[in-house]
C-alpha atoms as a PDB file:
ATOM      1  CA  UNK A   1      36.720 -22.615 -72.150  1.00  0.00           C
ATOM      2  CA  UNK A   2      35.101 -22.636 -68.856  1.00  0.00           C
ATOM      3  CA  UNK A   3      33.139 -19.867 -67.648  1.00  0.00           C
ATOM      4  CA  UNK A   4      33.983 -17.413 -65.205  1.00  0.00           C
ATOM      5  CA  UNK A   5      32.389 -16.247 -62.651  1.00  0.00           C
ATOM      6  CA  UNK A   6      31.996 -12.046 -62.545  1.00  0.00           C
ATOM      7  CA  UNK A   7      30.711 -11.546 -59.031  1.00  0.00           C
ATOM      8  CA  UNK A   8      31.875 -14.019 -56.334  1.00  0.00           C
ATOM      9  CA  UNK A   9      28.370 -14.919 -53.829  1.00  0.00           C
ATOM     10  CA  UNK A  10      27.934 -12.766 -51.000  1.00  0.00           C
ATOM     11  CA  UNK A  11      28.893 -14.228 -48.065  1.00  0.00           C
ATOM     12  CA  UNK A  12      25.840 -14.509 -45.003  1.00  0.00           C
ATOM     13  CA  UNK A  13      26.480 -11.789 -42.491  1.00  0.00           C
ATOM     14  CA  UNK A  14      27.254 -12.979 -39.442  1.00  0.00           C
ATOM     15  CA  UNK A  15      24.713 -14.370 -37.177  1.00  0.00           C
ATOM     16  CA  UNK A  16      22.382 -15.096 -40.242  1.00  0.00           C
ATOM     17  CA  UNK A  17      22.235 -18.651 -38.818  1.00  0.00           C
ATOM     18  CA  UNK A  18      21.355 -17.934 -35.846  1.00  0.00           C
ATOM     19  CA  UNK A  19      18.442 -14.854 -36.592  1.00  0.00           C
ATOM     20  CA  UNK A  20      16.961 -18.140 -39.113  1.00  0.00           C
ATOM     21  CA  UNK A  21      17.169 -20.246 -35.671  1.00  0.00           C
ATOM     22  CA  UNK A  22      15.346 -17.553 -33.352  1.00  0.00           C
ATOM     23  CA  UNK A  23      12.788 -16.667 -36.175  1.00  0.00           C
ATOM     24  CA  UNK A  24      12.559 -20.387 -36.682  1.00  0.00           C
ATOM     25  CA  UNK A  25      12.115 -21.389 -32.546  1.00  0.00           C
ATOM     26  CA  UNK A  26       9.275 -17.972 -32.402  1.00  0.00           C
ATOM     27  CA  UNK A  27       7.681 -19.814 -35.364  1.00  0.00           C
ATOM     28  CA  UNK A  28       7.085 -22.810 -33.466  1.00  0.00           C
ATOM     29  CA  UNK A  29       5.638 -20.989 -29.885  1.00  0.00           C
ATOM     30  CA  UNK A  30       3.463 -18.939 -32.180  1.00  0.00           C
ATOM     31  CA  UNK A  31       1.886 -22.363 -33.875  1.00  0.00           C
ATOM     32  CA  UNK A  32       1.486 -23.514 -30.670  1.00  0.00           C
ATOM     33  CA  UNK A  33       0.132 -20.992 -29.125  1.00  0.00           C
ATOM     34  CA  UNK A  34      -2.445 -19.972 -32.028  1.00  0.00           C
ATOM     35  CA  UNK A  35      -3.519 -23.850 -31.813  1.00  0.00           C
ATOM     36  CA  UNK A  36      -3.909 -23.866 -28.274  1.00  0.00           C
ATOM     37  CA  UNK A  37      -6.220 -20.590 -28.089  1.00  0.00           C
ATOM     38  CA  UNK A  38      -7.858 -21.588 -31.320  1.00  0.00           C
ATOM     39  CA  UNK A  39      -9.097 -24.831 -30.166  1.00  0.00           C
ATOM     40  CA  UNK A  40     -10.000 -23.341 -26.580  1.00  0.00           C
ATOM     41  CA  UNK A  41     -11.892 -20.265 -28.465  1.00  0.00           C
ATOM     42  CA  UNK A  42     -13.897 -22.714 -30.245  1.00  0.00           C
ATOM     43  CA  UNK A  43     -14.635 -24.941 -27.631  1.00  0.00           C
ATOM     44  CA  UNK A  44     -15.842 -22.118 -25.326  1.00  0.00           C
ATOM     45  CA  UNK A  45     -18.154 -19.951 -27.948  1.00  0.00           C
ATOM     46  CA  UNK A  46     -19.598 -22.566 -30.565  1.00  0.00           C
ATOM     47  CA  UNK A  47     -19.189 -25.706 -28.817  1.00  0.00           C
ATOM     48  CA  UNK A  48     -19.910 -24.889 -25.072  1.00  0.00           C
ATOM     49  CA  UNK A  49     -16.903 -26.587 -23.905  1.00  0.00           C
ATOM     50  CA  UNK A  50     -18.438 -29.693 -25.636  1.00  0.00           C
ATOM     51  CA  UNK A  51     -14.707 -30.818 -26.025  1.00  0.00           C
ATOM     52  CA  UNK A  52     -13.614 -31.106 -22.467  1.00  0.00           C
ATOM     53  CA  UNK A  53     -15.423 -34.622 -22.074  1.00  0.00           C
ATOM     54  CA  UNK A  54     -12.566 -36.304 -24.141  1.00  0.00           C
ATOM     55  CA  UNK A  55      -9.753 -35.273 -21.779  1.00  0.00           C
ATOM     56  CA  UNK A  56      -7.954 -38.026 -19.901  1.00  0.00           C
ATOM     57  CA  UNK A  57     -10.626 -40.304 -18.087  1.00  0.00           C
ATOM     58  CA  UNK A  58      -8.893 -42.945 -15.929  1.00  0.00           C
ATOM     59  CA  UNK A  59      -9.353 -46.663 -16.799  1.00  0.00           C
ATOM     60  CA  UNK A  60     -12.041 -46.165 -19.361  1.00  0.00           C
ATOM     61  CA  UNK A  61     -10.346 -47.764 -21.983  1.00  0.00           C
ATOM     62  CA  UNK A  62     -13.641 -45.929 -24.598  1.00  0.00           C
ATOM     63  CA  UNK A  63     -11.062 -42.462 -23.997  1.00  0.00           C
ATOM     64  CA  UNK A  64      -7.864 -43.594 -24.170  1.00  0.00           C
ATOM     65  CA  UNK A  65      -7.428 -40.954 -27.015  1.00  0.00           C
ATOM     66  CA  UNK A  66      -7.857 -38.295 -24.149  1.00  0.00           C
ATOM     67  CA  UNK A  67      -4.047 -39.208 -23.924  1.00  0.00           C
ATOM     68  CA  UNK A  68      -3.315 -37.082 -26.913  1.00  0.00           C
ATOM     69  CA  UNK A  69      -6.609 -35.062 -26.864  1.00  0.00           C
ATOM     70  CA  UNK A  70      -5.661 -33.562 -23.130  1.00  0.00           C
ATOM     71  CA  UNK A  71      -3.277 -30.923 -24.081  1.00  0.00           C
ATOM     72  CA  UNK A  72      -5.233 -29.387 -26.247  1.00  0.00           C
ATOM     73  CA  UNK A  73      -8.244 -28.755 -23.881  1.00  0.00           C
ATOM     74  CA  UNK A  74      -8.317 -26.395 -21.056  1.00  0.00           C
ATOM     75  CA  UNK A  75     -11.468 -25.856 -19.027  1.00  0.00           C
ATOM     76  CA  UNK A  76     -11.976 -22.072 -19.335  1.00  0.00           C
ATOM     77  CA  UNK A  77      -9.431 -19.024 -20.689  1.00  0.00           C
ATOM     78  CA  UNK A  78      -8.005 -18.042 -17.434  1.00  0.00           C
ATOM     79  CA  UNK A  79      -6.838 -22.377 -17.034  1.00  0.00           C
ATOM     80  CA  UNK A  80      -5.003 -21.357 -20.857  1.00  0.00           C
ATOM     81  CA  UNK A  81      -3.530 -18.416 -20.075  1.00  0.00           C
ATOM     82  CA  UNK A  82      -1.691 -19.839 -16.764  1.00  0.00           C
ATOM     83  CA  UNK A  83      -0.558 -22.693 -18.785  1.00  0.00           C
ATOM     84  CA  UNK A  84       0.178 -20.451 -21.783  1.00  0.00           C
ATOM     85  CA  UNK A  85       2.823 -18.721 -19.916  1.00  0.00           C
ATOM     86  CA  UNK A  86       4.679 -21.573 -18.449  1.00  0.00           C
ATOM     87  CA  UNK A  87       4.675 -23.179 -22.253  1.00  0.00           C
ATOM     88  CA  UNK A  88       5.971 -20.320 -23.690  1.00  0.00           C
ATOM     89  CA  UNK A  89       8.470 -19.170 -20.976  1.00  0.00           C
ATOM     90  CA  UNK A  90      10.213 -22.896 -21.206  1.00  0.00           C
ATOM     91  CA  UNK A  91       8.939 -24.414 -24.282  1.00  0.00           C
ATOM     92  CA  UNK A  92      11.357 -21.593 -25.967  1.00  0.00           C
ATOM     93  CA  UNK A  93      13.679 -22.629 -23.394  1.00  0.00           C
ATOM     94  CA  UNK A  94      13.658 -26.049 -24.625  1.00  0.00           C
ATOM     95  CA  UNK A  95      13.215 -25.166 -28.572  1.00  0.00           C
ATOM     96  CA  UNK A  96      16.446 -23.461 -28.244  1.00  0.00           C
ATOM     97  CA  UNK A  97      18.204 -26.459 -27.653  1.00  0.00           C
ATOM     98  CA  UNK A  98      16.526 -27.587 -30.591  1.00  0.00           C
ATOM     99  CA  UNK A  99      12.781 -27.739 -31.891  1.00  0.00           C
ATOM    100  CA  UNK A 100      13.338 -31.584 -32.737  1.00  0.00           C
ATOM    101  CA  UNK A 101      13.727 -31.407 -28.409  1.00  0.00           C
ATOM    102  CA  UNK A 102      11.082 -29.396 -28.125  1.00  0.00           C
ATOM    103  CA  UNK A 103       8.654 -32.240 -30.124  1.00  0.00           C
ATOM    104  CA  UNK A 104      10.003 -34.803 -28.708  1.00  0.00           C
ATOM    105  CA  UNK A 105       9.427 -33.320 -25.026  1.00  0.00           C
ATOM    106  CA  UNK A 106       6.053 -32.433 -26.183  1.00  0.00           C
ATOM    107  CA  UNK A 107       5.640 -35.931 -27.269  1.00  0.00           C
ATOM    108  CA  UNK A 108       6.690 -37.996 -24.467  1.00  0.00           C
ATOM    109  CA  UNK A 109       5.175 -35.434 -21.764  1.00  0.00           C
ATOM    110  CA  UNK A 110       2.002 -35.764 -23.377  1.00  0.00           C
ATOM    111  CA  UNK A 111       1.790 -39.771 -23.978  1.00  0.00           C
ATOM    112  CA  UNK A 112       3.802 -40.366 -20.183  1.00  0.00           C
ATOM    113  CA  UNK A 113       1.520 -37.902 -18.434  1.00  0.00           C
ATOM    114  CA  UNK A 114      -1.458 -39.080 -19.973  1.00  0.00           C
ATOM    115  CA  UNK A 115      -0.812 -42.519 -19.650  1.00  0.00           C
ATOM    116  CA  UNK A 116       0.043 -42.213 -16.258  1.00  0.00           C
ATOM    117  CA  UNK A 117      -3.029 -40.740 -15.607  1.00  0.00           C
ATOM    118  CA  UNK A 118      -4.887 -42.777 -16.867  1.00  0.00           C
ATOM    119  CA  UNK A 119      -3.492 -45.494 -15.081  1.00  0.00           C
ATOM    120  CA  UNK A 120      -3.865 -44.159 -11.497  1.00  0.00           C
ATOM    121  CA  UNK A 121      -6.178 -41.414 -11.857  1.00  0.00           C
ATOM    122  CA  UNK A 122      -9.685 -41.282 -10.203  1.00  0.00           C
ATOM    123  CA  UNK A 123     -11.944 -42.916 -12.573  1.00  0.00           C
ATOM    124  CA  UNK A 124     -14.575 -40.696 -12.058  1.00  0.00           C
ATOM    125  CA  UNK A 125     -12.410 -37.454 -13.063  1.00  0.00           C
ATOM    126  CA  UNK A 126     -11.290 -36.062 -16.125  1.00  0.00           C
ATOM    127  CA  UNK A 127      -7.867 -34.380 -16.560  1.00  0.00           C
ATOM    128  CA  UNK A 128      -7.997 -31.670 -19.100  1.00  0.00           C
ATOM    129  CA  UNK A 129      -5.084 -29.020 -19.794  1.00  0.00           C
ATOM    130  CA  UNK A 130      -1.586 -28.454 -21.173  1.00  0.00           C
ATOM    131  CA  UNK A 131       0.369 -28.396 -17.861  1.00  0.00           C
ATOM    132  CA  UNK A 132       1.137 -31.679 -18.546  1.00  0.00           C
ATOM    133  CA  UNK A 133       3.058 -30.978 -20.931  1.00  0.00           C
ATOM    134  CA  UNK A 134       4.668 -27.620 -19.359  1.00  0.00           C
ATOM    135  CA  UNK A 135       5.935 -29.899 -16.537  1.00  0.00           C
ATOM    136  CA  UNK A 136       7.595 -31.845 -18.899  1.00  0.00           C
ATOM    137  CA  UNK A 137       9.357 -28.852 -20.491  1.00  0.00           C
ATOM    138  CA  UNK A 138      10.381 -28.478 -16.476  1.00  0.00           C
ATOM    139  CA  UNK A 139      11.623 -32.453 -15.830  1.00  0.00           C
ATOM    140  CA  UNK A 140      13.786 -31.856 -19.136  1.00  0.00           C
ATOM    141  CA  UNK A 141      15.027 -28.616 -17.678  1.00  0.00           C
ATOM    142  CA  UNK A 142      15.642 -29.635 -14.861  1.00  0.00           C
ATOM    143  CA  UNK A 143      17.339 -32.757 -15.131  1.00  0.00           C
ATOM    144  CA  UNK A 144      19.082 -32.001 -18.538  1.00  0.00           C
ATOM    145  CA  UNK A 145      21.952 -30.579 -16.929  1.00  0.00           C
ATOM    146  CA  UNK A 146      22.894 -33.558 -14.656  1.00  0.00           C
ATOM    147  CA  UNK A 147      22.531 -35.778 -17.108  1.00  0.00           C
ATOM    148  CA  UNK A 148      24.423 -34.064 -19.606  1.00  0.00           C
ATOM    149  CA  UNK A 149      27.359 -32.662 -17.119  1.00  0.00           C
ATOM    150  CA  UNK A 150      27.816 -29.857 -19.845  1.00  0.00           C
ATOM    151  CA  UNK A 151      28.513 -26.367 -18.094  1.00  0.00           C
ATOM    152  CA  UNK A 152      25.485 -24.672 -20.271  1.00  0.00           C
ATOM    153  CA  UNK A 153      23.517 -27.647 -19.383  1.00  0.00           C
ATOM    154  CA  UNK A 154      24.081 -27.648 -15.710  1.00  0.00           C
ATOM    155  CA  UNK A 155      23.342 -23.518 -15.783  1.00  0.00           C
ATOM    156  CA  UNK A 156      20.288 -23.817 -17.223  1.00  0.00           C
ATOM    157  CA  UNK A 157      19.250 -26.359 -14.668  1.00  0.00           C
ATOM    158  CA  UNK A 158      20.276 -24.880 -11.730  1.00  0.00           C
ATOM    159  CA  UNK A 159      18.337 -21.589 -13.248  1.00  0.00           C
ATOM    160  CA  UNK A 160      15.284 -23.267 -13.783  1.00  0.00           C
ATOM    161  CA  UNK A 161      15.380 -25.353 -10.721  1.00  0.00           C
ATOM    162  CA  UNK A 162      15.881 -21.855  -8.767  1.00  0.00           C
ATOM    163  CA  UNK A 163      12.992 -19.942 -10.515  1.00  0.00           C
ATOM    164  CA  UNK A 164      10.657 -22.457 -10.936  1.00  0.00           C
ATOM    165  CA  UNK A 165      10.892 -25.571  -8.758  1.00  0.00           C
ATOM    166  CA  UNK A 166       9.124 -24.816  -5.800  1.00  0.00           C
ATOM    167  CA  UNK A 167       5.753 -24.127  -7.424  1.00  0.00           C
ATOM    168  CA  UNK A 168       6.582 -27.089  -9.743  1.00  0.00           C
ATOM    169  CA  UNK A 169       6.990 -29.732  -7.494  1.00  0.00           C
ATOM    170  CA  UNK A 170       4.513 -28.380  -5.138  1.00  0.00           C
ATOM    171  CA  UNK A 171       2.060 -29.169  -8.048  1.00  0.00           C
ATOM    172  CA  UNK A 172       3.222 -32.410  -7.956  1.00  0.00           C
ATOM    173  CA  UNK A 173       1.931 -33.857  -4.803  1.00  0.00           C
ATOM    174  CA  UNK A 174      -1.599 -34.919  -3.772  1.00  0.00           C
ATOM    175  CA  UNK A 175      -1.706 -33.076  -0.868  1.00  0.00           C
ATOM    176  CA  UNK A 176      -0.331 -29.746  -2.124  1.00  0.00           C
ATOM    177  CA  UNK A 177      -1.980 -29.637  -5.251  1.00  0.00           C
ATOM    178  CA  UNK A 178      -5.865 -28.171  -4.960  1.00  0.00           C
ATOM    179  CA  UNK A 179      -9.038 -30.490  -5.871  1.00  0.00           C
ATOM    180  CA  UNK A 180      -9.387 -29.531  -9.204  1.00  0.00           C
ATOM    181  CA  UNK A 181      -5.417 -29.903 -10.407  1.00  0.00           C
ATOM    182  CA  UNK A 182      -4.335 -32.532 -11.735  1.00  0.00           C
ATOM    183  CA  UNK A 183      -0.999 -34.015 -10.144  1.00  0.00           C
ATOM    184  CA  UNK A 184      -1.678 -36.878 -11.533  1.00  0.00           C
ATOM    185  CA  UNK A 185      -0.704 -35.291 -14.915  1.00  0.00           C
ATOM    186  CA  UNK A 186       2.157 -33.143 -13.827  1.00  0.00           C
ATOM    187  CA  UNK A 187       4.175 -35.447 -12.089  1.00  0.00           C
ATOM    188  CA  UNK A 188       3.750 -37.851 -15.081  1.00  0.00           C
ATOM    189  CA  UNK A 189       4.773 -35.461 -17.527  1.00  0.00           C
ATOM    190  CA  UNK A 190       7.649 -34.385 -15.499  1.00  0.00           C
ATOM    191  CA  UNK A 191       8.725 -38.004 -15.818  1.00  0.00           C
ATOM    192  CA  UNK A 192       8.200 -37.884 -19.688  1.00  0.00           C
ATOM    193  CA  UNK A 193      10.333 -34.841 -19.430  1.00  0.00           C
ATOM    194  CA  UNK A 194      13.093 -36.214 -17.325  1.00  0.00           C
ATOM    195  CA  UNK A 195      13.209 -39.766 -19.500  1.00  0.00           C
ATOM    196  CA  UNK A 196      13.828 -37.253 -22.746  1.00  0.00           C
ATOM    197  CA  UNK A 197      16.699 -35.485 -21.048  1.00  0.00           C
ATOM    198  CA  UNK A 198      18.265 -38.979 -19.858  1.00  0.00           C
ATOM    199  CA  UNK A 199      18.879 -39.952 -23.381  1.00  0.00           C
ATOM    200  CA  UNK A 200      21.295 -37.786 -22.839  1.00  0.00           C
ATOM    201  CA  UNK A 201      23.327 -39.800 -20.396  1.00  0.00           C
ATOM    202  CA  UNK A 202      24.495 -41.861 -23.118  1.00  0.00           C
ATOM    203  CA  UNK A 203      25.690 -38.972 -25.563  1.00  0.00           C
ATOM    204  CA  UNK A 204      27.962 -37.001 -22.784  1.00  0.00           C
ATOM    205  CA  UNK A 205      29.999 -40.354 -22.350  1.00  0.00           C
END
């Protein structure tokens, strides 16, 4: 005889999937935040910003892991804190889409702007900081929606383009940008950003 079964499962209350999602996505920006400040904490109180010499340094091929060392370096707390805000602001943005997006934005922002950098930045600078990366999050943003030519898509870019694009792009030219930016980085990790939301191009087809 087979058994039976006395109490039936209880169902998951509605929206359980989505709380795990949210708790899941505020995970994430908390890991990345706590690794961001931690490394900058350290850097400023036992090392003496020791650290910032293995940002980005343009054509020195002895650095080329500044690439992926960049992001993680900010030259002072006030630097983290600006670039803190962006990240979490549209890094959540992006994470709920999905946080494989949100890596693989972080991924390609971080090896295109850093790359770029190094390509065409001044060789006797280096590039430090995470805006890279938060310009990215913007080039994904931004461009996800035309790409896409999904409705939610489309409203989230035109929000983002409407909030945020003036400063953004601003940052993104030479002669806007001040002396010590780097717009080398930003407008190479918007392009990191804006190749990850082309992939999907192909998809909405």
């Amino acid at each position: 005889m087979a058994p039976r079964t006395l109490f039936a499962p209880t169902p998951p209350p509605a929206g359980a999937g989505a709380g795990r999602e949210l708790l899941a996505v505020v995970r994430t920006m908390a890991l990345v935040t706590a690794v961001l400040w931690g490394v900058e904490l350290v850097d400023q109180y036992a090392l003496h910003s020791a650290l910032d010499q293995f940002g980005v340094r343009p054509l020195n091929v002895e650095h080329l892991g500044g690439i992926v060392a960049a992001p993680l370096l900010h030259g002072g707390l006030e630097h983290l804190a600006s670039n803190t805000v962006g990240i979490l602001i549209l890094g959540t943005m992006v994470a709920m889409w999905s946080r494989r997006e949100f890596w693989l934005v972080t991924l390609a922002a971080t090896i295109v702007g850093g790359l770029g950098t190094w390509l065409i930045g001044n060789p006797a600078s280096t590039h430090i900081g995470a805006s890279g990366v938060l310009f990215g999050f913007f080039g994904y943003l931004l461009l996800r929606g035309v790409f896409e030519r999904k409705i939610g898509a489309i409203l989230v870019s035109l929000a983002v383009g409407w909030v945020f694009g003036s400063n953004m792009l601003h940052g993104m030219l030479p002669e806007q940008a001040g002396a010590m930016i780097s717009w080398e980085m930003h407008l190479f990790g918007f392009l990191g950003g804006v190749l990850m939301a082309w992939r999907w191009r192909r998809r909405s087809r």
